[in-house]
C-alpha atoms as a PDB file:
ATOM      1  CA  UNK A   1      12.407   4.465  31.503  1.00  0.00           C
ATOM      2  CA  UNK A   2      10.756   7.887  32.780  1.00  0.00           C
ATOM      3  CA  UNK A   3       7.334   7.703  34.051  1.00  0.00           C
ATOM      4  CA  UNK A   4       6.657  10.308  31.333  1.00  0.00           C
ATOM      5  CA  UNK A   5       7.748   7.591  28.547  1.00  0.00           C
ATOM      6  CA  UNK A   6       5.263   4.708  30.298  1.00  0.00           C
ATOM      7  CA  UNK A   7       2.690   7.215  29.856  1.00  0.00           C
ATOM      8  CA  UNK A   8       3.022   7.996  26.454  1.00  0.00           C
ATOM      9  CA  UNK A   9       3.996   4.103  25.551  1.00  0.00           C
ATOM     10  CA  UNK A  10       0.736   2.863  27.778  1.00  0.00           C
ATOM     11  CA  UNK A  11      -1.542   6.011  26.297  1.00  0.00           C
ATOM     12  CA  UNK A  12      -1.198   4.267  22.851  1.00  0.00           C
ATOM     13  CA  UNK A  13      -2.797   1.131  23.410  1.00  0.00           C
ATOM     14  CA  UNK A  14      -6.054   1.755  23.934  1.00  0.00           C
ATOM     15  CA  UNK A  15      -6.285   3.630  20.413  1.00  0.00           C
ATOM     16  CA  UNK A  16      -4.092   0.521  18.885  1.00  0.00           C
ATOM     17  CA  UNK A  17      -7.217  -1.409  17.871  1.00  0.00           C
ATOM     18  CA  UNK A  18     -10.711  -0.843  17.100  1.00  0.00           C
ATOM     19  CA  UNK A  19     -13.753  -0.646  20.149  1.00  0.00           C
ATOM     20  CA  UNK A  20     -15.166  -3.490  18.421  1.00  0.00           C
ATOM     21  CA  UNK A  21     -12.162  -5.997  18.365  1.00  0.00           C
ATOM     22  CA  UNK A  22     -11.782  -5.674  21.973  1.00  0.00           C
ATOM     23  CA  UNK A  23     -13.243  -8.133  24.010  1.00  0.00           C
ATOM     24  CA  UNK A  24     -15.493  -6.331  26.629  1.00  0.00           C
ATOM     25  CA  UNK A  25     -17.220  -4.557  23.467  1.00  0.00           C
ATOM     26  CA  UNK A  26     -17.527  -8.274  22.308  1.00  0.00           C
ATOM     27  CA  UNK A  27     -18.679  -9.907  26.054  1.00  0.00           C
ATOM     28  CA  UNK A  28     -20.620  -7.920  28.268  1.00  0.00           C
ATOM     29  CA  UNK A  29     -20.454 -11.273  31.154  1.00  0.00           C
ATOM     30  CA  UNK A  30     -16.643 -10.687  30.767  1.00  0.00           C
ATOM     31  CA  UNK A  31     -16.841  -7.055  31.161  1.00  0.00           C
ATOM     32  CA  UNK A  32     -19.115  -7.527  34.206  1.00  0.00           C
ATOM     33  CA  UNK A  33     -17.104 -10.029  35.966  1.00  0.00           C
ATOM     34  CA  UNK A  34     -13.707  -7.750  35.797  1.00  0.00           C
ATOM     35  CA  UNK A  35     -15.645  -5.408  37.179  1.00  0.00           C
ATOM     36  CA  UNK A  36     -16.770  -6.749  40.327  1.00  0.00           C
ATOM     37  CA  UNK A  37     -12.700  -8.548  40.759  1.00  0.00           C
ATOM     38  CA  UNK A  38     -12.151  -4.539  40.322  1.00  0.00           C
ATOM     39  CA  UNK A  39     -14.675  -3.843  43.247  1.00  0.00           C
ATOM     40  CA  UNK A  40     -13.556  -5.994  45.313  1.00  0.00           C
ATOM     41  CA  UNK A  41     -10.038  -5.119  45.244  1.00  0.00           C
ATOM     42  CA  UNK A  42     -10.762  -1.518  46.396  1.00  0.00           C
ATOM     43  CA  UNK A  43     -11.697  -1.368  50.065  1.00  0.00           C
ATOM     44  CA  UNK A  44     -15.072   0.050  50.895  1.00  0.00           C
ATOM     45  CA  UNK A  45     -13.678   3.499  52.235  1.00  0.00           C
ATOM     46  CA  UNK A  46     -11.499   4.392  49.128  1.00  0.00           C
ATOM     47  CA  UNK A  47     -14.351   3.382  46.197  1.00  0.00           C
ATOM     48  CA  UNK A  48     -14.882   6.707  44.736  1.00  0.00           C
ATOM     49  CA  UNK A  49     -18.982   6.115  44.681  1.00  0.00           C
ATOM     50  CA  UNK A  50     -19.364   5.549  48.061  1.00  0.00           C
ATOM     51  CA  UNK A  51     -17.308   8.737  49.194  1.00  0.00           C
ATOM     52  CA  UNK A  52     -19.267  10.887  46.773  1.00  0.00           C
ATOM     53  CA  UNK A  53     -22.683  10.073  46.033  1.00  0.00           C
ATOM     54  CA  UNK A  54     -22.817  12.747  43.419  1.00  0.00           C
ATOM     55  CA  UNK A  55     -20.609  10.769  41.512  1.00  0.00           C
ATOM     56  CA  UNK A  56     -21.891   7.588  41.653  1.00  0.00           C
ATOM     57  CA  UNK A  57     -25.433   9.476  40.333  1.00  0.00           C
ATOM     58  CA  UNK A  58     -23.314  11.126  36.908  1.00  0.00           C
ATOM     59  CA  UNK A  59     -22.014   8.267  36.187  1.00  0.00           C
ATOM     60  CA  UNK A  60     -25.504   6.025  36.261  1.00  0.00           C
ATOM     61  CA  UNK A  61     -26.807   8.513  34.011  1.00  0.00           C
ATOM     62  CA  UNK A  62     -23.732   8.792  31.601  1.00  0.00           C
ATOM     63  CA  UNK A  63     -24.215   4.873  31.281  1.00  0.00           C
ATOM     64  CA  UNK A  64     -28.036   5.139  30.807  1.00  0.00           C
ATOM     65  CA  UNK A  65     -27.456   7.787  28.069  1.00  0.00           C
ATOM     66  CA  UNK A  66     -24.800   5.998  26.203  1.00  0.00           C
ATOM     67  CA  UNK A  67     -27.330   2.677  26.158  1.00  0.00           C
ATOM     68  CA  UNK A  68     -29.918   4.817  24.701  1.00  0.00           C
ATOM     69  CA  UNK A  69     -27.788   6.685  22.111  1.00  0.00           C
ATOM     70  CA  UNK A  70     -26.393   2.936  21.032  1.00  0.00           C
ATOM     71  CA  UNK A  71     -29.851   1.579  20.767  1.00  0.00           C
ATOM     72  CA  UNK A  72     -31.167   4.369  19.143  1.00  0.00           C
ATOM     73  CA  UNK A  73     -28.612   3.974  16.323  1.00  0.00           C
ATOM     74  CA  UNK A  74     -29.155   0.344  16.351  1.00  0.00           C
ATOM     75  CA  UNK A  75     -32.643   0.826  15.738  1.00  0.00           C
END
């Protein structure tokens, strides 16, 4: 199969079922704990955040905007 095909075939399941049937959306302790496995997989001098600081600072504030937005329409 070409690399092309994976693509496509792996680009499909994320939009397969609904943000709130899958089960970080439904277990934040879950979510957190793949994360760190994730972090410590990578070693320190290839983790994107720590090679660009910049980065690191976006994406803290993408994360604090989304958590407002969500509890503003929970509200």
């Amino acid at each position: 199969m070409s690399k092309e095909m994976q693509r496509e075939i792996a680009s499909k399941g994320g939009s397969a079922m609904p943000s709130s049937a899958r089960s970080f959306s439904k277990d934040p302790a879950l979510a957190r704990e793949a994360g760190r496995k994730g972090g410590r997989a990578v070693p320190d001098h290839k983790r994107s955040f720590s090679i660009n600081p910049r980065l690191a600072q976006e994406a803290g504030s993408k994360g604090g905007t989304m958590k407002r937005i969500n509890a503003e329409k929970a509200g």
